[in-house]
N, C-alpha and C. Protein backbone atom coordinates (compact mmCIF):
# COMPACT_ATOMS: atom_id res chain seq x y z
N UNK A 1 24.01 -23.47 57.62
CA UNK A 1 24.44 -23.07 56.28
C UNK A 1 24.41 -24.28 55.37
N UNK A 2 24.00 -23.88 53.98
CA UNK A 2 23.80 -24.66 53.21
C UNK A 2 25.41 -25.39 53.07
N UNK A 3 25.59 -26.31 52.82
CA UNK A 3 27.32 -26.77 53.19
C UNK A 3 27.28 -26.89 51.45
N UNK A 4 26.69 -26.57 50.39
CA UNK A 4 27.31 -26.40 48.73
C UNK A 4 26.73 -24.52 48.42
N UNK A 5 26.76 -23.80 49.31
CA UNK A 5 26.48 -22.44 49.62
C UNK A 5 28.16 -21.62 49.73
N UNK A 6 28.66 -21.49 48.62
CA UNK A 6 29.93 -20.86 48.39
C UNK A 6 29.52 -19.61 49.43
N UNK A 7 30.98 -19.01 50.06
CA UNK A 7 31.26 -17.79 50.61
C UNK A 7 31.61 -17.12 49.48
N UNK A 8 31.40 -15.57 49.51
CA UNK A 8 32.05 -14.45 48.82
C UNK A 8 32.62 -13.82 49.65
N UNK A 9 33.85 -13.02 48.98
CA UNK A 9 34.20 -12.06 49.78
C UNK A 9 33.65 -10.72 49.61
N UNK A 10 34.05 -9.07 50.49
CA UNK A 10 33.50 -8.40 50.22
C UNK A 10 33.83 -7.23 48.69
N UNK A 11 34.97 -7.92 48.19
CA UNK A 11 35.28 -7.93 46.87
C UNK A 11 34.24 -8.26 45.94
N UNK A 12 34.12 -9.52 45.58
CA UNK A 12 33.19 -9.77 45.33
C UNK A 12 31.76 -10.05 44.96
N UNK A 13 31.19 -9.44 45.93
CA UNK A 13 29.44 -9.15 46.75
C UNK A 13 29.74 -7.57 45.89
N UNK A 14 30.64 -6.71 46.35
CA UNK A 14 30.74 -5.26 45.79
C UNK A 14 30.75 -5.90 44.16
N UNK A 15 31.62 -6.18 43.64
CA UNK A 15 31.77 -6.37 42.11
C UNK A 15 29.96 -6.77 41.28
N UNK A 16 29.63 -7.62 42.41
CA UNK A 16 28.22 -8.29 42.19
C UNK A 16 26.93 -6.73 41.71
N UNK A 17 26.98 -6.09 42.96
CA UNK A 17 26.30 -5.04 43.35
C UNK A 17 26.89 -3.53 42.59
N UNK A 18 28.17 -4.04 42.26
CA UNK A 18 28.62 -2.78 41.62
C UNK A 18 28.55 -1.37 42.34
N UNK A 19 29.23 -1.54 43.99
CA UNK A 19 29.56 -0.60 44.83
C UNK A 19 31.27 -0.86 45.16
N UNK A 20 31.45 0.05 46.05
CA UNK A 20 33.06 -0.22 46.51
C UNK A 20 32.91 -1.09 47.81
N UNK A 21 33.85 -1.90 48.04
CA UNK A 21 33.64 -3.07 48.98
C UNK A 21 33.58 -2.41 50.68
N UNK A 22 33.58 -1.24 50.84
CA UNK A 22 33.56 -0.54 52.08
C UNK A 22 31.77 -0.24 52.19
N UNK A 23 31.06 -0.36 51.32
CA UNK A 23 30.23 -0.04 51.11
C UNK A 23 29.24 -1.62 51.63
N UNK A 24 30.11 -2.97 51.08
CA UNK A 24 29.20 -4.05 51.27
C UNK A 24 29.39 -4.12 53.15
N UNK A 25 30.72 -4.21 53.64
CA UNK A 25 31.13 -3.90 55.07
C UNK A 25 30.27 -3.04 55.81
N UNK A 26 29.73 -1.89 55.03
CA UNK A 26 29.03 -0.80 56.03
C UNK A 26 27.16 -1.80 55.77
N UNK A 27 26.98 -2.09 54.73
CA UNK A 27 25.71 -2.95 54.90
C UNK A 27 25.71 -4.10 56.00
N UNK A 28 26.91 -4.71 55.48
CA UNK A 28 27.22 -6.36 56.75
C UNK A 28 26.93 -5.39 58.41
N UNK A 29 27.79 -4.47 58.66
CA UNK A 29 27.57 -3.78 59.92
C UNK A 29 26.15 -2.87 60.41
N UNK A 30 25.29 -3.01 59.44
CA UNK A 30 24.19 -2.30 59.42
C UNK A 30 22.99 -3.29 59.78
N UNK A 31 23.28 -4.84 59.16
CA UNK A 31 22.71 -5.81 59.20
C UNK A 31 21.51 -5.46 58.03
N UNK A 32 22.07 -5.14 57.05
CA UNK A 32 21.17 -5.38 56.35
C UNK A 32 21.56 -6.29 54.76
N UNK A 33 22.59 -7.30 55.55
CA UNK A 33 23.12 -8.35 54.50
C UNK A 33 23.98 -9.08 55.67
N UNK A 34 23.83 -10.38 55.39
CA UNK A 34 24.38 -11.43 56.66
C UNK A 34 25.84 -11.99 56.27
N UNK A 35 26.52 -11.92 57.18
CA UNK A 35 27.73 -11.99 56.93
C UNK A 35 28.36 -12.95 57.99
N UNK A 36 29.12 -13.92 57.96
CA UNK A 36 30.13 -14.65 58.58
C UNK A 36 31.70 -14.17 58.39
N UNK A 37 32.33 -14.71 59.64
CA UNK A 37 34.05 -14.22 60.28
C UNK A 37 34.36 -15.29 60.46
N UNK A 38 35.87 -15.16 59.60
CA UNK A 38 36.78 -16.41 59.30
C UNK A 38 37.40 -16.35 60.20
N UNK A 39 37.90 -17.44 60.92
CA UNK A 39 38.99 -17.58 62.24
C UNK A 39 40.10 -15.74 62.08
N UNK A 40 40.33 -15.41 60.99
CA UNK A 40 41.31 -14.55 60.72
C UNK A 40 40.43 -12.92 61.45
N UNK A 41 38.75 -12.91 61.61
CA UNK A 41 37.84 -11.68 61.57
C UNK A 41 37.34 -10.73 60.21
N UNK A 42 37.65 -11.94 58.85
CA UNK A 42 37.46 -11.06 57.40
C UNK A 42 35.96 -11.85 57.85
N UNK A 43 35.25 -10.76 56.61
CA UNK A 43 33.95 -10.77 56.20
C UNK A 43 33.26 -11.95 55.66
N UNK A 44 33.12 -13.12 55.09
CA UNK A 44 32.36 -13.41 54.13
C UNK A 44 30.97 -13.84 53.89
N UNK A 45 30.10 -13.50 53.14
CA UNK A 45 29.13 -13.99 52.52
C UNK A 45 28.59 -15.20 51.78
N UNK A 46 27.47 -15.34 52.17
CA UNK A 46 26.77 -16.49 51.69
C UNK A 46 25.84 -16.23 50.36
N UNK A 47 26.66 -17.09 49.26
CA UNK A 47 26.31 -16.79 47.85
C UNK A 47 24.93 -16.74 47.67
N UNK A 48 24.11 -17.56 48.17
CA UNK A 48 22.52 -17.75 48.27
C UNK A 48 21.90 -16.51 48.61
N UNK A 49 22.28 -16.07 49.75
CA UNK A 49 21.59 -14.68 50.53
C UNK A 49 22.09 -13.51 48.85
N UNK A 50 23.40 -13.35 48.86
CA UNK A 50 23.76 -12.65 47.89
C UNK A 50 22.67 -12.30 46.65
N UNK A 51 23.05 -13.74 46.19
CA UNK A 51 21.71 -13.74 44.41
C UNK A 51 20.34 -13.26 44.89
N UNK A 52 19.93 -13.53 46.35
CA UNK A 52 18.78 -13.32 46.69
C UNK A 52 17.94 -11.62 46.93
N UNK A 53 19.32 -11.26 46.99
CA UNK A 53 19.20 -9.82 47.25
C UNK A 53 19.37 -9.21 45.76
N UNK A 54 19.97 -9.86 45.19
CA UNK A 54 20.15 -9.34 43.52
C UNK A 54 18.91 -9.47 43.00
N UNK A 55 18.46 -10.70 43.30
CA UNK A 55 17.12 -10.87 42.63
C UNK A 55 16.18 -10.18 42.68
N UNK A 56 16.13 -9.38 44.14
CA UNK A 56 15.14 -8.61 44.62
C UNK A 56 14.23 -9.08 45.76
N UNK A 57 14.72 -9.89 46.67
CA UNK A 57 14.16 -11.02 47.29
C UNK A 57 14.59 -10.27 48.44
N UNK A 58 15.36 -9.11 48.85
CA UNK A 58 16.16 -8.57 49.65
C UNK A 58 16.05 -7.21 50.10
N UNK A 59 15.89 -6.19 50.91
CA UNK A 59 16.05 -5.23 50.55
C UNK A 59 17.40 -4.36 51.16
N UNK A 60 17.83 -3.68 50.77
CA UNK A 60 18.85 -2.75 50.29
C UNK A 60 18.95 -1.26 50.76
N UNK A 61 17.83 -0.47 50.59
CA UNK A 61 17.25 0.58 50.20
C UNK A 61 17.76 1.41 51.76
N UNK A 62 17.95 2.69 51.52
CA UNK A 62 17.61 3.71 52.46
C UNK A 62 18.84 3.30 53.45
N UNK A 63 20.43 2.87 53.10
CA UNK A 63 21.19 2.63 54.00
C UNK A 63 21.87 3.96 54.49
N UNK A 64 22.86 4.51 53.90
CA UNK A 64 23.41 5.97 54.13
C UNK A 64 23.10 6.59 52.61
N UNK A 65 21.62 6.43 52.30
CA UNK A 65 21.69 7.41 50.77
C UNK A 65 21.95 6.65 49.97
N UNK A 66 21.69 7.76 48.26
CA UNK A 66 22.05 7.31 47.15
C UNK A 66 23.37 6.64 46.69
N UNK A 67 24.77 6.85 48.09
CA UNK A 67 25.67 6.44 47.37
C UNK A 67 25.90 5.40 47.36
N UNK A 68 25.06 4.20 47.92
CA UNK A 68 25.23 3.27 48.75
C UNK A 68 24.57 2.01 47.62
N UNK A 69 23.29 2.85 47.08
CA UNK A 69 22.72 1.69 46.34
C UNK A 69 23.37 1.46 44.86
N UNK A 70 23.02 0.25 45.10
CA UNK A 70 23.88 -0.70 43.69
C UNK A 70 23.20 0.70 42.51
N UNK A 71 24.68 0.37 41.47
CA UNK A 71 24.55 1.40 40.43
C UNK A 71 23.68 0.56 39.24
N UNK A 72 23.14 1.79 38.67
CA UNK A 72 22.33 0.95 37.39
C UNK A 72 23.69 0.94 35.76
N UNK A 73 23.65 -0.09 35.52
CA UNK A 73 24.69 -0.56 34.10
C UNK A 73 24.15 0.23 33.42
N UNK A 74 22.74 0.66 32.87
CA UNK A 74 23.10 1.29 31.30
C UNK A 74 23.03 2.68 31.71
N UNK A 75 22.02 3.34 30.25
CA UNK A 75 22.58 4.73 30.28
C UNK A 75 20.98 5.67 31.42
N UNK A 76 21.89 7.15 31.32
CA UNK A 76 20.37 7.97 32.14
C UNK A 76 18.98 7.70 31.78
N UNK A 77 18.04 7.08 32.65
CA UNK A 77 16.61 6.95 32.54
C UNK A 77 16.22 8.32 31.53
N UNK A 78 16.86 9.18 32.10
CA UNK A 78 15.89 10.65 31.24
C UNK A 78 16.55 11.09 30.08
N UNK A 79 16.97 10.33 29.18
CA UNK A 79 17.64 10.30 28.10
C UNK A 79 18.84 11.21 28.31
N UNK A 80 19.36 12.23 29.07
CA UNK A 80 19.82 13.23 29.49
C UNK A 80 21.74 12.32 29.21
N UNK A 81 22.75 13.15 28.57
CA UNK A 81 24.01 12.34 28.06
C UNK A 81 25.33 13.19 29.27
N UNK A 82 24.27 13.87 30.01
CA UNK A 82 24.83 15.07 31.20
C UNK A 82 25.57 16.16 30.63
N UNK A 83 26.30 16.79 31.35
CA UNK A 83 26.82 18.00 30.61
C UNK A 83 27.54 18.14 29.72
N UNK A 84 27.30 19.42 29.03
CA UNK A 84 27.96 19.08 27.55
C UNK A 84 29.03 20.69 27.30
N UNK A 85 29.85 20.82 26.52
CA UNK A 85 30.48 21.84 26.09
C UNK A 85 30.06 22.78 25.31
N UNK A 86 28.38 22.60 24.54
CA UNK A 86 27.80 23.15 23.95
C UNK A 86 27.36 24.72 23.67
N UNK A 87 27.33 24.86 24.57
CA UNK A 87 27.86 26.59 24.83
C UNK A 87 28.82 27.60 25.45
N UNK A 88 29.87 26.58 24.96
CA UNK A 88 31.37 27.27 24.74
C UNK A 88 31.91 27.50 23.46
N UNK A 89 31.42 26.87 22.63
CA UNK A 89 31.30 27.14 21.10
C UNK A 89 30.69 27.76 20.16
């Protein structure tokens, strides 16, 4: 390990990825993100691997489904604003 290679926790890595942190745990246990255990048995991550997977350097894809992959920040690709009250009025 890079020894100026900060750990994250799985707080963290989730906040990064914008999933719930049970979600970065079920990747670490899937091995499809590398993870180190503190004398205590918590999770943490290596910030490098992290950005690397953000970057796209990583892949992610096809873990348990759509609920799994990082969410996209803006709005629906298909202009679509989802359901509306529009024909209740």
């Amino acid at each position: 390990m890079d020894t100026g290679d900060r750990l994250l926790t799985p707080g963290e890595v989730a906040a990064l990825f914008r999933v719930d942190p049970k979600t970065v745990t079920r990747w670490a246990a899937a091995g499809r993100i590398g993870s180190i255990r503190t004398p205590g048995g918590h999770r943490r991550f290596r910030e490098s691997e992290v950005r690397a997977l953000l970057e796209g350097e990583g892949v992610l894809d096809d873990l348990d489904g759509d609920a799994n992959r990082p969410r996209n920040a803006g709005p629906p690709q298909n202009g679509s604003h989802g359901p509306t009250n529009a024909g209740l009025h």
